[in-house]
N, C-alpha and C. Protein backbone atom coordinates (compact mmCIF):
# COMPACT_ATOMS: atom_id res chain seq x y z
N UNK A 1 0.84 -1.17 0.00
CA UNK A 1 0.00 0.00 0.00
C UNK A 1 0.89 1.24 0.00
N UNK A 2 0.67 2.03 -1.06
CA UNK A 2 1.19 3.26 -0.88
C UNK A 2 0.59 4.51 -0.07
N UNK A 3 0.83 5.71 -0.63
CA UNK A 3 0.32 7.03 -0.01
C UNK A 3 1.02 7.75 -0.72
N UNK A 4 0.61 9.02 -1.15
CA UNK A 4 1.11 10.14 -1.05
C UNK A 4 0.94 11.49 -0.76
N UNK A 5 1.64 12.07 0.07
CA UNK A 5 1.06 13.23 1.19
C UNK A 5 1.38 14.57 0.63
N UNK A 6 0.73 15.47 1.01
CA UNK A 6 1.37 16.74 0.59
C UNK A 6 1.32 17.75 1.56
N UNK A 7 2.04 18.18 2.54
CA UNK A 7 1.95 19.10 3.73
C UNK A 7 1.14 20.32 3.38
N UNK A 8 1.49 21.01 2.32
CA UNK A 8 0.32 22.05 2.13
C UNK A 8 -0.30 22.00 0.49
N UNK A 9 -1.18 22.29 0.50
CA UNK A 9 -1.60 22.26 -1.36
C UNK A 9 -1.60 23.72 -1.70
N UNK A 10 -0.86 23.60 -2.93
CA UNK A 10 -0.99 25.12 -2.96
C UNK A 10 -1.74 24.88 -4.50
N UNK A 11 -2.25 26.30 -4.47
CA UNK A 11 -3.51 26.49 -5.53
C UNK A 11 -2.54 26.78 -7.19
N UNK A 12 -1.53 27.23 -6.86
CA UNK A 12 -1.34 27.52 -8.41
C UNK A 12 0.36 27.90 -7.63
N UNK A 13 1.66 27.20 -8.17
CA UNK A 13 2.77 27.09 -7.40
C UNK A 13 3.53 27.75 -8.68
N UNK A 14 4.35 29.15 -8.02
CA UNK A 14 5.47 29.46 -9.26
C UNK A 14 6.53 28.67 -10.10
N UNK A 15 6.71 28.96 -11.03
CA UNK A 15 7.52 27.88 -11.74
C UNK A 15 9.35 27.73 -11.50
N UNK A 16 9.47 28.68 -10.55
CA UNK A 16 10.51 28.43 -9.96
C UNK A 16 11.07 27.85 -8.74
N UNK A 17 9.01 27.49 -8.15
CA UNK A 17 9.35 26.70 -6.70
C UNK A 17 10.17 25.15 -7.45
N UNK A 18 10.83 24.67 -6.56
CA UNK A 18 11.34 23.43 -7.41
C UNK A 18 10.52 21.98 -6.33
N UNK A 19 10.57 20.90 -6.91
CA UNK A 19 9.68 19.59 -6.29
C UNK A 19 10.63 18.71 -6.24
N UNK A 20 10.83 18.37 -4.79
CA UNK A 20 11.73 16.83 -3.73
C UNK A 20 10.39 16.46 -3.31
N UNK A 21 11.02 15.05 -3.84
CA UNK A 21 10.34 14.10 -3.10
C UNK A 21 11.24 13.36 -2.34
N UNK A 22 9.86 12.49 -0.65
CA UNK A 22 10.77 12.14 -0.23
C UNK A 22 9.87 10.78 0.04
N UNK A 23 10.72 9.68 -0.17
CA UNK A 23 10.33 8.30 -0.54
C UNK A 23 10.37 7.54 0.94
N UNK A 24 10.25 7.33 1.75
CA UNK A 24 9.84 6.22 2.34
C UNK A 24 9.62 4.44 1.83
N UNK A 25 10.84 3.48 2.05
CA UNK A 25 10.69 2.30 1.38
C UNK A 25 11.03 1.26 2.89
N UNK A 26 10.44 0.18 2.44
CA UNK A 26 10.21 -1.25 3.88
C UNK A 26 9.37 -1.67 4.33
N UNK A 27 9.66 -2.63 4.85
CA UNK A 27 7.98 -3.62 4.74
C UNK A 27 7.89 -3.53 6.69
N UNK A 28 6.80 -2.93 6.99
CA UNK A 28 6.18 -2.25 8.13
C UNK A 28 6.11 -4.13 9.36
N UNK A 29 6.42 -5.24 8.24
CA UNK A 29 5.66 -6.10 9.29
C UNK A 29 7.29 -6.70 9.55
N UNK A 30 8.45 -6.43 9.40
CA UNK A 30 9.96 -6.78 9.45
C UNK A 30 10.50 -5.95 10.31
N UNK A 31 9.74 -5.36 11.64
CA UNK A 31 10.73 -4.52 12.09
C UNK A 31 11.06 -3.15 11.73
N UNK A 32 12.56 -3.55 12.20
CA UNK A 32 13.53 -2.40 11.80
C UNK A 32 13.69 -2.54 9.87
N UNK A 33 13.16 -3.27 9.66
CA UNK A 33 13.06 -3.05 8.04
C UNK A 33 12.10 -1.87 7.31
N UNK A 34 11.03 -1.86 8.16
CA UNK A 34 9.81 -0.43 7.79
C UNK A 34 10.57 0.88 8.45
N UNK A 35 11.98 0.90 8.92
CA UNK A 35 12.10 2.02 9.58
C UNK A 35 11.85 3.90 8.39
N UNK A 36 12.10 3.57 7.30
CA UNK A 36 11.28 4.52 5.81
C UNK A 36 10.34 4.54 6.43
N UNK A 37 9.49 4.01 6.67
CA UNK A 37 7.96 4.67 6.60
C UNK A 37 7.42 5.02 8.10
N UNK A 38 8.39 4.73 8.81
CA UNK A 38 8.61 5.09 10.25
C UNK A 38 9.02 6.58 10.25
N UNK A 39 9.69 6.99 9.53
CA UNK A 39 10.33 7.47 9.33
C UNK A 39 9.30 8.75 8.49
N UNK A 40 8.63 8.63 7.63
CA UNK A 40 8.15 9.47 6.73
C UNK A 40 6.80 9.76 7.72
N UNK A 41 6.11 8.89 8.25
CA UNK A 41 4.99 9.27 9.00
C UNK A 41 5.36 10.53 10.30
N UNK A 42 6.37 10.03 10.93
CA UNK A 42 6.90 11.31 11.72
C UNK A 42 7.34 12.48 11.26
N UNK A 43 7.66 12.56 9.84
CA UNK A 43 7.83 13.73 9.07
C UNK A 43 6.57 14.72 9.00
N UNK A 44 5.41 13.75 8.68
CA UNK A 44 4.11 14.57 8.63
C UNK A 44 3.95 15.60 9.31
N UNK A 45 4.23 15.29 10.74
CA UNK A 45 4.19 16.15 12.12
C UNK A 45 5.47 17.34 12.05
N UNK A 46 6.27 17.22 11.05
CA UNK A 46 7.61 17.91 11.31
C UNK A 46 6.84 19.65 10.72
N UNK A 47 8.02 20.42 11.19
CA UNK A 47 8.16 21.54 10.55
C UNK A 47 8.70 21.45 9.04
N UNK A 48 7.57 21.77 8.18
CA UNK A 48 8.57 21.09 6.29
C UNK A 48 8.47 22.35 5.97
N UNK A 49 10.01 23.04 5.30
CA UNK A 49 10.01 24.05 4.46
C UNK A 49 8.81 24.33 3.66
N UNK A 50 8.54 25.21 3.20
CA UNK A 50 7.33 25.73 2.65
C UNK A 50 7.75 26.16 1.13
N UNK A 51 9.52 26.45 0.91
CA UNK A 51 9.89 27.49 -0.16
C UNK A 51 9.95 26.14 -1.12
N UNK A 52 9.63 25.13 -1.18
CA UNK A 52 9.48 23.64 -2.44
C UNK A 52 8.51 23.62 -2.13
N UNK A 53 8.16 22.62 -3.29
CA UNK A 53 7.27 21.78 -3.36
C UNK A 53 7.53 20.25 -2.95
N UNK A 54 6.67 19.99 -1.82
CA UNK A 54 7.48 18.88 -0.93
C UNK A 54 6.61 17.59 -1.08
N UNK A 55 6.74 16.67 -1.43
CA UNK A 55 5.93 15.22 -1.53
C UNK A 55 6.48 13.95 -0.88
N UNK A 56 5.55 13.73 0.23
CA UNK A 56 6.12 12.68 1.11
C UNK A 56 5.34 11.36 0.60
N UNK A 57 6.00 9.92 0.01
CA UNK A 57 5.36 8.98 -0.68
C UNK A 57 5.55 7.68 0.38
N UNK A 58 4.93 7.14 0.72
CA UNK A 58 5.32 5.79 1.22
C UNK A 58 5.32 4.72 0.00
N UNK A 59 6.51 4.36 0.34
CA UNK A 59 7.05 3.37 -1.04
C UNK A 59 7.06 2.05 -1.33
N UNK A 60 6.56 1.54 0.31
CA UNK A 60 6.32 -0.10 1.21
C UNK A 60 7.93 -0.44 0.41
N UNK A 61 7.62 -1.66 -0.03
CA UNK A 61 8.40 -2.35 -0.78
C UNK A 61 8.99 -2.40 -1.97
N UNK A 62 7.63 -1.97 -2.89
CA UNK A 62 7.83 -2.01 -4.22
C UNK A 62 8.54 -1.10 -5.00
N UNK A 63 9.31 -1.18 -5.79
CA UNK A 63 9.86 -0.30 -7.07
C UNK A 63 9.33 -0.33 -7.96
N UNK A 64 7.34 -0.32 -8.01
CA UNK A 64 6.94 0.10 -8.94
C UNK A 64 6.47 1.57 -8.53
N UNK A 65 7.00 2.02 -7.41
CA UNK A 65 6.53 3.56 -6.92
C UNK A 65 7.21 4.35 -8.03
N UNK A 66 8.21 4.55 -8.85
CA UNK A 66 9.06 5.27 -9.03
C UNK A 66 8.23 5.77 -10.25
N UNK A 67 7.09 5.46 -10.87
CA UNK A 67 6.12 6.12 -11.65
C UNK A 67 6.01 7.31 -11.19
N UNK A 68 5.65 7.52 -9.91
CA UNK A 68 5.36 8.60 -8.62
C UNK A 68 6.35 9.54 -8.57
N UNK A 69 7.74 9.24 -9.09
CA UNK A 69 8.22 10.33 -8.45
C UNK A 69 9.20 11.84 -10.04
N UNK A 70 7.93 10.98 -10.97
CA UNK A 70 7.99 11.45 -12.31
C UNK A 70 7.70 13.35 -12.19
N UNK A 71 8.58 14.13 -12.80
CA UNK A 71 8.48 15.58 -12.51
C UNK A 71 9.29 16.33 -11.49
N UNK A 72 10.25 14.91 -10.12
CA UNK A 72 10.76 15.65 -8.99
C UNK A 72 12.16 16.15 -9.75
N UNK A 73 12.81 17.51 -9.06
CA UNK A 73 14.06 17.89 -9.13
C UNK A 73 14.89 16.74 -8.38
N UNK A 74 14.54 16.45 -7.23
CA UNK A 74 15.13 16.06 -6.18
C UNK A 74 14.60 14.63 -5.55
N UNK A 75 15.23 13.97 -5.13
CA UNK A 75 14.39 12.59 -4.56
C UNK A 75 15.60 12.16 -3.15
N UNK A 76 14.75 12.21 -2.22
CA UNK A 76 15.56 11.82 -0.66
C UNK A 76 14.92 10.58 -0.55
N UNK A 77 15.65 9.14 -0.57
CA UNK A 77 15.14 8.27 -0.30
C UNK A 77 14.91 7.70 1.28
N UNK A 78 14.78 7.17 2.09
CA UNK A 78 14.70 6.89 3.46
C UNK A 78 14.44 5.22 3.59
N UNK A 79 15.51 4.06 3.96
CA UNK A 79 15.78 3.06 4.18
C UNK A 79 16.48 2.19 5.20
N UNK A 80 16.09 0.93 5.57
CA UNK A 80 16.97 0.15 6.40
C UNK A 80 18.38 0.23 5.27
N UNK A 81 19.61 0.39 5.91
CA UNK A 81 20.41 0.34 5.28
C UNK A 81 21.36 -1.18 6.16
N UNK A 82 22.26 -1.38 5.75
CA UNK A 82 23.15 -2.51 6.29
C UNK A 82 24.38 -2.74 5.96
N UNK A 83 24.91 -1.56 6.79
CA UNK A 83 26.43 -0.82 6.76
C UNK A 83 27.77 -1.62 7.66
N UNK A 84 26.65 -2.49 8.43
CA UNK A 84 27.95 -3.12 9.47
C UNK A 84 28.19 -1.91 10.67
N UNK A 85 27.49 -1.09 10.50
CA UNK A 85 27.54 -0.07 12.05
C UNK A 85 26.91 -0.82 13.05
N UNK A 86 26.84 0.07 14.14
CA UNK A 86 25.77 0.05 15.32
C UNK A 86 24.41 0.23 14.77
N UNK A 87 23.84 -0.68 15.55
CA UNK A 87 22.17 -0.43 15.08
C UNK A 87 21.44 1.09 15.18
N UNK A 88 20.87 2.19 14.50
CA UNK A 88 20.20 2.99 14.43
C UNK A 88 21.35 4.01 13.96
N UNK A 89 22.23 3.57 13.10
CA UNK A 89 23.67 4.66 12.78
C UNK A 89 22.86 5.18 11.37
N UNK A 90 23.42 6.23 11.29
CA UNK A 90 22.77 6.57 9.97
C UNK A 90 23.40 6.95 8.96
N UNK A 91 23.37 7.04 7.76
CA UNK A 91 24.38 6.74 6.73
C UNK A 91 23.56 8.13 5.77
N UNK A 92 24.16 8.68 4.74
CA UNK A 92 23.77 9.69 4.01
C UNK A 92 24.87 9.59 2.84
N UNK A 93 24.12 9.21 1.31
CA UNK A 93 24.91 9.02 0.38
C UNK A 93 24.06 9.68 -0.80
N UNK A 94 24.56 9.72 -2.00
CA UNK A 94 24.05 9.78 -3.18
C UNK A 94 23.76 8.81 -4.28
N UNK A 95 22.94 8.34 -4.86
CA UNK A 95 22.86 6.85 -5.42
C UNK A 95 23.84 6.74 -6.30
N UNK A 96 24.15 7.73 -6.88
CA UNK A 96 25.02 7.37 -8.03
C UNK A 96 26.52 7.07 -7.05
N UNK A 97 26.90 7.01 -5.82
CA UNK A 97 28.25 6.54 -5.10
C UNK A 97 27.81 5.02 -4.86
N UNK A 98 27.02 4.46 -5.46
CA UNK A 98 26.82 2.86 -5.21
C UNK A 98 26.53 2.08 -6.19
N UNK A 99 27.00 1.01 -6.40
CA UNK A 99 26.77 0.22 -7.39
C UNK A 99 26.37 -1.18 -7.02
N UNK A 100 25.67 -1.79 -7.62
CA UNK A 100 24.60 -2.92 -7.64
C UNK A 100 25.42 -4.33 -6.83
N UNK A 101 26.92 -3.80 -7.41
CA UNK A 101 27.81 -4.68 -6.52
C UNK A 101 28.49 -4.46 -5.66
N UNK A 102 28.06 -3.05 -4.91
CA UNK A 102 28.76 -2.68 -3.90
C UNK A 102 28.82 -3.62 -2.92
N UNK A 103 29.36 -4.18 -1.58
CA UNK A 103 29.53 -5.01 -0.69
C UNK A 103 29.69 -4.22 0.61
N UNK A 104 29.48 -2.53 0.61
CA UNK A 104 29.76 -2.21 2.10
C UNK A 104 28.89 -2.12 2.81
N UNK A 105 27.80 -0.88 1.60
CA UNK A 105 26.45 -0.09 2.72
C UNK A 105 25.51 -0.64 1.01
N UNK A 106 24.35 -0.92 1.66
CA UNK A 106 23.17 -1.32 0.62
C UNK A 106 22.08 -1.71 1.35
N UNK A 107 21.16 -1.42 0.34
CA UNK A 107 19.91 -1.10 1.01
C UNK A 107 19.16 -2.93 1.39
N UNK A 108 18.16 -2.98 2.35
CA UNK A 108 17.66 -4.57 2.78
C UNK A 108 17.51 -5.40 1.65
N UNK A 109 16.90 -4.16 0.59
CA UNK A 109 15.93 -4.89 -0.61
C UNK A 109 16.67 -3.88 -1.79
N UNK A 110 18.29 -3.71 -1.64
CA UNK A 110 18.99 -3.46 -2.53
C UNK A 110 18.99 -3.18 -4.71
N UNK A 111 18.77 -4.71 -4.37
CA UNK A 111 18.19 -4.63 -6.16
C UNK A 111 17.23 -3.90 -6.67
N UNK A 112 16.12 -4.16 -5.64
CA UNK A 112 15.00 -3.43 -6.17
C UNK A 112 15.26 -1.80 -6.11
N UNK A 113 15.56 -1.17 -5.18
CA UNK A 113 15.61 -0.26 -5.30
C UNK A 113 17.02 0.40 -6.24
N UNK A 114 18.16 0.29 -6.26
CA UNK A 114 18.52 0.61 -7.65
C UNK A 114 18.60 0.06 -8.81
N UNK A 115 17.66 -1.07 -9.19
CA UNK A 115 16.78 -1.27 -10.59
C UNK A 115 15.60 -0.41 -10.49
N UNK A 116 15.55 0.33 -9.81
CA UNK A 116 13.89 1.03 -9.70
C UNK A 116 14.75 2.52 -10.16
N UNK A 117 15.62 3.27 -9.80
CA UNK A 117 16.75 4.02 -9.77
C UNK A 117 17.02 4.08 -11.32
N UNK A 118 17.47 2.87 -11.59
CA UNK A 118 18.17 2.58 -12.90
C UNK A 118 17.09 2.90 -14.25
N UNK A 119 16.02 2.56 -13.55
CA UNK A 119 14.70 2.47 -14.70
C UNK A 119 14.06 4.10 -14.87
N UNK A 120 14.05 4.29 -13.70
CA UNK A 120 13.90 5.77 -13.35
C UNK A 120 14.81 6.73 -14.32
N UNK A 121 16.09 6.25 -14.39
CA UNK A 121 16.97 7.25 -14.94
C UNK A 121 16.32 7.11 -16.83
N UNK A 122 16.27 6.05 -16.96
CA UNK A 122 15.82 5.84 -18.76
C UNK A 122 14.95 6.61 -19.21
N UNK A 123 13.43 6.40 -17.91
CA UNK A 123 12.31 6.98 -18.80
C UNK A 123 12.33 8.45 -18.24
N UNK A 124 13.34 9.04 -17.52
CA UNK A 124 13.51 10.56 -17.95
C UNK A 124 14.39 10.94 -18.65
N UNK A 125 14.19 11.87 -18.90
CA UNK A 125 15.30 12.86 -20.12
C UNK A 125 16.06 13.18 -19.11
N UNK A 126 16.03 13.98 -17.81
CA UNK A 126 16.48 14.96 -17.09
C UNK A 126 16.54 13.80 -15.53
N UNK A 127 17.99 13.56 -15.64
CA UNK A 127 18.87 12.92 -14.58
C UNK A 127 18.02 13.27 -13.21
N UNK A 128 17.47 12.43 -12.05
CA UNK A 128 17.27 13.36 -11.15
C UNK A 128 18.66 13.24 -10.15
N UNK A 129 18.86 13.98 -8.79
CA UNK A 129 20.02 14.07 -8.02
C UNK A 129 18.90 12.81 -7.00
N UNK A 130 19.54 12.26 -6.32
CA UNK A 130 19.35 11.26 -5.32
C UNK A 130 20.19 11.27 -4.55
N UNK A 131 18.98 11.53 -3.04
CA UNK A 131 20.20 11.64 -2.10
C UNK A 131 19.30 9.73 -0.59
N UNK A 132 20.23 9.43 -0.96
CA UNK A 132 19.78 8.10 0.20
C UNK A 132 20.18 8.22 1.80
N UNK A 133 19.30 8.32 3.05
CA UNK A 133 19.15 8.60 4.00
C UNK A 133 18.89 7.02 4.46
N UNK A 134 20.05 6.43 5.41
CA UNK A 134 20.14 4.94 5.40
C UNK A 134 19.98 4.85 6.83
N UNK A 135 19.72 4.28 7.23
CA UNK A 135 19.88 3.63 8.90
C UNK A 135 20.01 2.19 9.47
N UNK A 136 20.71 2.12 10.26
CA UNK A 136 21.17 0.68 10.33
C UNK A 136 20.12 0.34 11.23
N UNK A 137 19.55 -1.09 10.43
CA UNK A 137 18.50 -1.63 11.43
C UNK A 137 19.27 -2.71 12.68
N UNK A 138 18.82 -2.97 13.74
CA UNK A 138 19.11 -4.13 14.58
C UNK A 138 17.95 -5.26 14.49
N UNK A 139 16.89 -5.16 14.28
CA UNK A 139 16.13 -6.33 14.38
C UNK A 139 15.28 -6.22 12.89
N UNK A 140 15.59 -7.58 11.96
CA UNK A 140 14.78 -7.72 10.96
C UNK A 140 14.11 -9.15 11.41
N UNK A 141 12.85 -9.14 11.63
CA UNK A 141 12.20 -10.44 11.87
C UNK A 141 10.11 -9.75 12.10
N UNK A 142 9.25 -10.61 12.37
CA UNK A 142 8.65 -10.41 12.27
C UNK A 142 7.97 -10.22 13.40
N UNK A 143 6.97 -8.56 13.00
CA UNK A 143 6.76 -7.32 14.27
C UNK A 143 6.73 -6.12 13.68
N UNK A 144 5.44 -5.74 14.22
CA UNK A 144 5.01 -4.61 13.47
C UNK A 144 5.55 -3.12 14.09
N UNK A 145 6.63 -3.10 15.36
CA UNK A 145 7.51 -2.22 15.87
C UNK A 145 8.31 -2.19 16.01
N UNK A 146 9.24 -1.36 15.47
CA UNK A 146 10.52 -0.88 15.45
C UNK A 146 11.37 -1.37 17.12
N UNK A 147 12.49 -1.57 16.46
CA UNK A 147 13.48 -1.84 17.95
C UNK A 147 13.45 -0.70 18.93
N UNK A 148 14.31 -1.00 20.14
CA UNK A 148 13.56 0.15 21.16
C UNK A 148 14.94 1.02 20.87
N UNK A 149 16.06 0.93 19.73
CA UNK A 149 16.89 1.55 19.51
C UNK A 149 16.99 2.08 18.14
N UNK A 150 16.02 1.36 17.43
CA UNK A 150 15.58 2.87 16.64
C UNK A 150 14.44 3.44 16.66
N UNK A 151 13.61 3.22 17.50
CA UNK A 151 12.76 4.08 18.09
C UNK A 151 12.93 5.37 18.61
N UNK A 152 14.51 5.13 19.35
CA UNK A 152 14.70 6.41 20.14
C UNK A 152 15.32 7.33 19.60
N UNK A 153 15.93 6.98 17.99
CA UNK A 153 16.81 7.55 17.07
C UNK A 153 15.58 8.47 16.49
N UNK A 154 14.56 8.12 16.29
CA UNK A 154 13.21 8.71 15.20
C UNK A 154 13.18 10.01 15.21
N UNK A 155 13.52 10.87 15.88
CA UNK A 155 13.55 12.11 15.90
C UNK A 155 14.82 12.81 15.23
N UNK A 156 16.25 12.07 15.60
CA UNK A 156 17.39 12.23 15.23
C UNK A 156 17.34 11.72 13.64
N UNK A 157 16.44 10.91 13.10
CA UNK A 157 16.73 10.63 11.69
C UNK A 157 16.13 11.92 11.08
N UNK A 158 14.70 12.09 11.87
CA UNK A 158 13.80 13.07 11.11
C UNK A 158 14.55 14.40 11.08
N UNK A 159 15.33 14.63 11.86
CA UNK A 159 16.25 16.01 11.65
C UNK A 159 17.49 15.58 10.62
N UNK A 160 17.93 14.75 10.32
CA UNK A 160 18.53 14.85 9.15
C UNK A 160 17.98 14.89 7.69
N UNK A 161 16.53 13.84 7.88
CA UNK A 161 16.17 14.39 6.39
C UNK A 161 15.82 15.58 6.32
N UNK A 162 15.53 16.47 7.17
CA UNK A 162 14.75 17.87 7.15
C UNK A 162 16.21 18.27 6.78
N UNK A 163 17.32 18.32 7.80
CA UNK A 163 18.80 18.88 6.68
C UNK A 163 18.87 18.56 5.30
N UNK A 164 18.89 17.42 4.94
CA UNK A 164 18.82 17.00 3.49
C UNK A 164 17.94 18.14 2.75
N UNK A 165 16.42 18.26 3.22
CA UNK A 165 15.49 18.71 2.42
C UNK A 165 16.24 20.37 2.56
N UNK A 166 16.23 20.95 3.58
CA UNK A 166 17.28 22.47 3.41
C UNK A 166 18.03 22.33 2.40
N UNK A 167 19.48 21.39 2.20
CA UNK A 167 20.48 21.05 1.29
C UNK A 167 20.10 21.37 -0.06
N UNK A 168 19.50 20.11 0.16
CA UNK A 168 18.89 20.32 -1.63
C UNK A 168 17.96 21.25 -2.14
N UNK A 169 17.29 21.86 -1.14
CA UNK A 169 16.50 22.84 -1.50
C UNK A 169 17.40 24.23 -2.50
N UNK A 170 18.13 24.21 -1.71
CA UNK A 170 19.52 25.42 -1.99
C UNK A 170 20.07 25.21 -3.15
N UNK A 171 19.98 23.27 -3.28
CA UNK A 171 20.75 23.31 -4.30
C UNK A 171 20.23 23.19 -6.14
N UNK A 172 18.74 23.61 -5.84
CA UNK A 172 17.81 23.29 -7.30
C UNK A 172 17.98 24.89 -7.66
């Protein structure tokens, strides 16, 4: 099941506001694997810049979301990542610094999401920038709540994608 949210609707948006999206991906019943959409739901509640156009998507699992994120300047993804850190460490990369055979930091459900990336890049003309917001899970098994150590991180992730979303805002 997807979603997609929009903090404010605006009636008619200048053509120089620019549009990030921010993706939420993981399966909600694995734990620390749904920590994306853990992650994007506490965003709702956040303070979101106003000067973009901001689209928060829950992405569950699938990489057939990436239809969705057709038109963005910008795309912040949000994932269990599996870096070999401490559980709830958080990682901040750009997709294009990873490759399909990387072996360090990659995402739970890896393939899919940069074949979803990869497919993404074809059917646009216009490259988007990708920035991946990773967190190391400690418990993947089945449970519909997050560990009690990235639970307590949830606030500390949500202030980095809100940095991200500043970042890139600056940078369209």
């Amino acid at each position: 099941m997807s979603f997609a949210y929009h903090k404010e609707e605006k009636a008619q948006k200048p053509a120089d506001i620019k549009k990030i999206v921010i993706l939420g991906v993981g399966n909600l019943l694995l734990k620390d694997e749904g920590v994306g959409i853990h992650v994007l739901r506490a965003l709702k509640d956040a303070p979101l810049p106003t000067d973009v156009d901001l689209e928060l998507i829950d992405g569950g699992t699938s990489p057939n979301v990436f239809y969705l994120l057709e038109g963005a300047d910008k795309l912040i993804i949000i994932d269990a990542v599996a870096g070999g850190s401490d559980p709830g460490s958080i990682y901040r990369f750009r997709a294009n610094d990873i490759a399909v055979e990387s072996k360090h930091i990659f995402s739970i459900h890896q393939i899919g999401l940069l074949e979803g990336l990869k497919m993404m890049e074809h059917m646009e003309s216009k490259r988007k920038d990708v920035v991946i917001i990773g967190v190391e899970p400690k418990e993947i098994g089945w449970g519909l709540e997050l560990s009690s150590d990235l639970q307590q991180k949830i606030p500390q992730i949500v202030e980095v994608v809100l940095q991200g979303i500043t970042e890139e805002a600056r940078k369209c």
